[in-house]
C-alpha atoms as a PDB file:
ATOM      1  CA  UNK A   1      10.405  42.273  19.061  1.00  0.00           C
ATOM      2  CA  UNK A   2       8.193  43.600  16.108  1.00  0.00           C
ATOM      3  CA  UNK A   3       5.112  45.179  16.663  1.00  0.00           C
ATOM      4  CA  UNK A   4       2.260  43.440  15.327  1.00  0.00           C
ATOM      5  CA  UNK A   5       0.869  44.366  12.147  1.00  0.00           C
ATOM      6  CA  UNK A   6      -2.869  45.347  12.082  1.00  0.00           C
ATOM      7  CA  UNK A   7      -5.093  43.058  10.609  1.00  0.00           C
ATOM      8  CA  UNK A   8      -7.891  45.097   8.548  1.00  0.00           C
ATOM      9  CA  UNK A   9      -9.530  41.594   7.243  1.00  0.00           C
ATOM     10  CA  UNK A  10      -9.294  38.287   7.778  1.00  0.00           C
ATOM     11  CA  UNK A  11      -9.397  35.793   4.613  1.00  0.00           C
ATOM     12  CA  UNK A  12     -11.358  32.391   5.156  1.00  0.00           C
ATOM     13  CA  UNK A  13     -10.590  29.859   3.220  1.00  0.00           C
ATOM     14  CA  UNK A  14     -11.365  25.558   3.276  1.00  0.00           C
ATOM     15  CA  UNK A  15      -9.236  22.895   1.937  1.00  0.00           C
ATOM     16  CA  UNK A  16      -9.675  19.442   1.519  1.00  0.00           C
ATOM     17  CA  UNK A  17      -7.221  16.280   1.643  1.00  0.00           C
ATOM     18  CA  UNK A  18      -8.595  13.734  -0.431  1.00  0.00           C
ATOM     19  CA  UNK A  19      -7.347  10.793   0.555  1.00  0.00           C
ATOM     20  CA  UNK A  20      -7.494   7.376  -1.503  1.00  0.00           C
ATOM     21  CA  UNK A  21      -7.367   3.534  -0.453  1.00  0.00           C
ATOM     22  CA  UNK A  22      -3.468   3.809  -0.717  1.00  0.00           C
ATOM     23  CA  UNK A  23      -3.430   6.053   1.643  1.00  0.00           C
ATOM     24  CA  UNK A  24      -2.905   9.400  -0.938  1.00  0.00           C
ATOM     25  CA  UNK A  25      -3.403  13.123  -0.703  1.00  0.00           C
ATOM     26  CA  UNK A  26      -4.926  14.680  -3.893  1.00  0.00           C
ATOM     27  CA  UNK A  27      -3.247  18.003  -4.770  1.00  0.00           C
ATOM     28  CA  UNK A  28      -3.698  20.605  -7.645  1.00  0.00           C
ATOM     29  CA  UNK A  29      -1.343  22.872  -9.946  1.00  0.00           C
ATOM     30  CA  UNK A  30      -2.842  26.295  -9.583  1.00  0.00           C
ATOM     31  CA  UNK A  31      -3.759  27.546 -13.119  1.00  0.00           C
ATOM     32  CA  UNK A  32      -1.735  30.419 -15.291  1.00  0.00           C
ATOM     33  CA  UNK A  33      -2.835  33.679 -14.480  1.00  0.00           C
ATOM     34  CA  UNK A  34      -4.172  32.723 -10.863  1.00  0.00           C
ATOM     35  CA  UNK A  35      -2.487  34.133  -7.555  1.00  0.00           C
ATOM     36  CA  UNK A  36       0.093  31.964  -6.972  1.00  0.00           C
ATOM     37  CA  UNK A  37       0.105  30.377 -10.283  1.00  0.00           C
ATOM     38  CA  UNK A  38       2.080  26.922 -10.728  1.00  0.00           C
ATOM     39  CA  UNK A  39       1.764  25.952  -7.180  1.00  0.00           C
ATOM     40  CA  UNK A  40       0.412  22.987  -5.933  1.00  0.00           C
ATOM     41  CA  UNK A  41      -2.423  23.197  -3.072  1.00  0.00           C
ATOM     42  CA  UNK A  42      -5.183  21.314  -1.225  1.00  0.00           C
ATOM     43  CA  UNK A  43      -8.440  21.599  -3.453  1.00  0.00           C
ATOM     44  CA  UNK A  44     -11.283  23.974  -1.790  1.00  0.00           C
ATOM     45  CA  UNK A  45     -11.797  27.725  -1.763  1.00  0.00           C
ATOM     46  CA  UNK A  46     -13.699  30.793   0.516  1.00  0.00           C
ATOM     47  CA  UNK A  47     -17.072  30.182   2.003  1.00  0.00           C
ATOM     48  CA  UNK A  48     -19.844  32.739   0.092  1.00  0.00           C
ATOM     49  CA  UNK A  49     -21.929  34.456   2.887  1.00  0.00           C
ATOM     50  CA  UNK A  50     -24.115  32.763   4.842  1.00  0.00           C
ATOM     51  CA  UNK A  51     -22.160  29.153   4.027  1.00  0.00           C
ATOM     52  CA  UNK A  52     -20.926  26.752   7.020  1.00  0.00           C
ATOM     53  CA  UNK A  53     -17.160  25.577   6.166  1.00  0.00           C
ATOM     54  CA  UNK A  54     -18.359  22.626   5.502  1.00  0.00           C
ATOM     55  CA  UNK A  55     -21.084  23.189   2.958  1.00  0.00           C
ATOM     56  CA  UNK A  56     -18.712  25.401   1.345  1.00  0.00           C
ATOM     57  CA  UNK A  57     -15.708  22.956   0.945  1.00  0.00           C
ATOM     58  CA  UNK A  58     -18.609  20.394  -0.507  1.00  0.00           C
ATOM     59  CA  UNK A  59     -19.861  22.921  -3.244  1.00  0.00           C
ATOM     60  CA  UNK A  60     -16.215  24.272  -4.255  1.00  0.00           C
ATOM     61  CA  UNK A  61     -14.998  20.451  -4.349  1.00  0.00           C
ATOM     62  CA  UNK A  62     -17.905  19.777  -7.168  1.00  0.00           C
ATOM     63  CA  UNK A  63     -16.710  23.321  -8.480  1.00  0.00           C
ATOM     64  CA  UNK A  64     -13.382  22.385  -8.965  1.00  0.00           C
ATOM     65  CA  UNK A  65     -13.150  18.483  -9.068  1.00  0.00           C
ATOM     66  CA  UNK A  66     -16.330  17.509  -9.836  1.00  0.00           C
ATOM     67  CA  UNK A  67     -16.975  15.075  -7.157  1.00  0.00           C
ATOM     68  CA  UNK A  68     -19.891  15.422  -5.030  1.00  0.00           C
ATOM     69  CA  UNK A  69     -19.207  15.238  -1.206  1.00  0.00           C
ATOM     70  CA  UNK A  70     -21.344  14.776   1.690  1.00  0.00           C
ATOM     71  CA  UNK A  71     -20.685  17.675   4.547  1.00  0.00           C
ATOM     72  CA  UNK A  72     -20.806  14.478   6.578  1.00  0.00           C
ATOM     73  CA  UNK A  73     -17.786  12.900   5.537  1.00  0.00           C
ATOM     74  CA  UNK A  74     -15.587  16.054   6.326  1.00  0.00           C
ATOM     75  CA  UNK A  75     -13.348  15.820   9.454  1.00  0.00           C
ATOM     76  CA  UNK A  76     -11.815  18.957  10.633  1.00  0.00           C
ATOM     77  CA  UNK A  77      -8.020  17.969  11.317  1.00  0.00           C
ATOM     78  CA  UNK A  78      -6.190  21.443  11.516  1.00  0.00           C
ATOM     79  CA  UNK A  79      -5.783  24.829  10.298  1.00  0.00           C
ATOM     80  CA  UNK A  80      -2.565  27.121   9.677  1.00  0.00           C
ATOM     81  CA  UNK A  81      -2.913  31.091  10.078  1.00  0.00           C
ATOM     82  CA  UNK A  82      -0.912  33.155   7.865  1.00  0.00           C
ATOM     83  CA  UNK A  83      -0.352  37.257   7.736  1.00  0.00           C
ATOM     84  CA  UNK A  84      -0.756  38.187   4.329  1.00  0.00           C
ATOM     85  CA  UNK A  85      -0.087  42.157   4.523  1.00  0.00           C
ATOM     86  CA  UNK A  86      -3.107  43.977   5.888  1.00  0.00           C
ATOM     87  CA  UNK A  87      -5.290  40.881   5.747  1.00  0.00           C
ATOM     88  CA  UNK A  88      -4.422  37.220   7.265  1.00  0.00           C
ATOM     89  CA  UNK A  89      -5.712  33.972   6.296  1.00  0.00           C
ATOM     90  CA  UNK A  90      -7.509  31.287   7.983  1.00  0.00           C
ATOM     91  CA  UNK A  91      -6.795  27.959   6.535  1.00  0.00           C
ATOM     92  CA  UNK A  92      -8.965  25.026   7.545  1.00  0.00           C
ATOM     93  CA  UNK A  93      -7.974  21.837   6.364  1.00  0.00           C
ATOM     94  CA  UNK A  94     -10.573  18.758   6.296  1.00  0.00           C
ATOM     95  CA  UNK A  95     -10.106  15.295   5.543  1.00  0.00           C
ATOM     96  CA  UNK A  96     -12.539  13.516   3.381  1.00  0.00           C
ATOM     97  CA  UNK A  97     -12.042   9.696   2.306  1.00  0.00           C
ATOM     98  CA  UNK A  98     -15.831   9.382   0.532  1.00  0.00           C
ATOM     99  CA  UNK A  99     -16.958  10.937  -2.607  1.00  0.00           C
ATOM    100  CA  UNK A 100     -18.574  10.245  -5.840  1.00  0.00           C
ATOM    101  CA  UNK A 101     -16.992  10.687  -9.186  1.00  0.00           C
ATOM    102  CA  UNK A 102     -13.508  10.406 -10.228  1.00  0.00           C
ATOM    103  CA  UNK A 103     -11.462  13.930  -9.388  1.00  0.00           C
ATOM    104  CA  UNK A 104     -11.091  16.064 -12.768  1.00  0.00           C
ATOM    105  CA  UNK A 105      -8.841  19.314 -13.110  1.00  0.00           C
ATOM    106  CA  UNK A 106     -12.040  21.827 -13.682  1.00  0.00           C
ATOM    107  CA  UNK A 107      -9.867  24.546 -12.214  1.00  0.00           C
ATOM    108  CA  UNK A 108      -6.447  23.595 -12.341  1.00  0.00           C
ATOM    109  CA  UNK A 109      -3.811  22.451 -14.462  1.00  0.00           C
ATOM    110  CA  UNK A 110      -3.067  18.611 -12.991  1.00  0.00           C
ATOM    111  CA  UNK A 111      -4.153  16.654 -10.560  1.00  0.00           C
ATOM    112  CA  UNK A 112      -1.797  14.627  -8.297  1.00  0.00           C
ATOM    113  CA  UNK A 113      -2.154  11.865  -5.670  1.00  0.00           C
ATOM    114  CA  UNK A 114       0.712  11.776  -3.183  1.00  0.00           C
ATOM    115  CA  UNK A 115       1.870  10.546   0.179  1.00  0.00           C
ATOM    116  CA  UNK A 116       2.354  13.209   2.939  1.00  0.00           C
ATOM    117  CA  UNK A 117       5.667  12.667   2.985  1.00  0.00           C
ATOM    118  CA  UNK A 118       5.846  13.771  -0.899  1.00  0.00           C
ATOM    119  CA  UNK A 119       4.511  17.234   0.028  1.00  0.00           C
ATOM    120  CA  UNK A 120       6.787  18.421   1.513  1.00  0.00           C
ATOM    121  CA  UNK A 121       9.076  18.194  -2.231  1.00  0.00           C
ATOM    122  CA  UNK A 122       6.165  20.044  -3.848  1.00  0.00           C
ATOM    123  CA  UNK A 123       6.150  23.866  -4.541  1.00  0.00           C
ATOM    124  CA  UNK A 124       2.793  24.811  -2.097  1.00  0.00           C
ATOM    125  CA  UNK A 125       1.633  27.840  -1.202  1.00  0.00           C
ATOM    126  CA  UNK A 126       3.431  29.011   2.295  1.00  0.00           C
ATOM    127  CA  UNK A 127      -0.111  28.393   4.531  1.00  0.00           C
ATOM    128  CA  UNK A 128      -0.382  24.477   2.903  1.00  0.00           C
ATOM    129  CA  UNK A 129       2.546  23.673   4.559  1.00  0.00           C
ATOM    130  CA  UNK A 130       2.161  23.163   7.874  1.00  0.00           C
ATOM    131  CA  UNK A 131      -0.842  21.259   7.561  1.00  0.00           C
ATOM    132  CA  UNK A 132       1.580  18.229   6.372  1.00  0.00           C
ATOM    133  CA  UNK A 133       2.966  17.296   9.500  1.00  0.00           C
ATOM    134  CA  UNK A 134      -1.204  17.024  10.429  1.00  0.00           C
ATOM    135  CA  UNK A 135      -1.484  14.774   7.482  1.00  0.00           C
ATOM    136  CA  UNK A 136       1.689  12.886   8.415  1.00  0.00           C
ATOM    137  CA  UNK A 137       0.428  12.030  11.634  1.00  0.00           C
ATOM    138  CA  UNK A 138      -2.960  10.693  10.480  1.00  0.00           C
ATOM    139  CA  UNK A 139      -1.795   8.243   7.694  1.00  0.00           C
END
């Protein structure tokens, strides 16, 4: 058995899944010159200090979509942990089926709606991944 590496700081982040009256996940290409460029991932980002997960997923959805979201209408659903060297992220993933405003690519290259099945075809960062089969379960 490995020892366990020690974890120096821990990396927040929030993620939404959009999901539309077909029953849809929205999903975004990461932009050139961005960690993990070319990948496709749940919208959302890392809570500034002081910011509830919640508050934070609503302000980086109008960030990077555009779309203005209610804290409200954010379910928690799961989260996936993931060691990334000396640090490890938290992932919390949130549903949200209300919004205003049509979804634009502010901050990425594309925009995609696809069923949770389809994700699992898509190149996604290694932490989105697991939080299909959570997605899978609900639609």
């Amino acid at each position: 058995m490995e020892p366990e590496q020690i974890v120096t700081d821990m990396l927040l982040v929030v993620a939404a899944a959009l999901i539309d009256a077909q029953g849809r996940v929205l999903v975004q290409r990461r932009p050139p010159g961005s960690s993990l460029a070319g990948l496709w991932e749940f919208p959302g980002g890392k809570p500034e200090a002081g910011e509830s997960p919640e508050r934070a997923l609503a302000r980086e959805l109008d960030e990077e979509l555009g779309i203005s979201v209610e804290a409200a209408d954010l379910t928690a659903v799961t989260f996936a942990s993931e060691p990334l060297g000396h640090r490890h992220l938290l992932l919390l993933l949130f549903t949200c089926r209300v919004w205003e405003r049509d979804p634009q690519p502010l901050h990425a290259t594309e925009l995609r709606w696809v069923h949770p099945a389809k994700l699992r075809e898509m190149e996604m960062p290694p932490a989105d991944y697991p939080l299909i089969a959570a997605l899978e379960k609900m639609l």
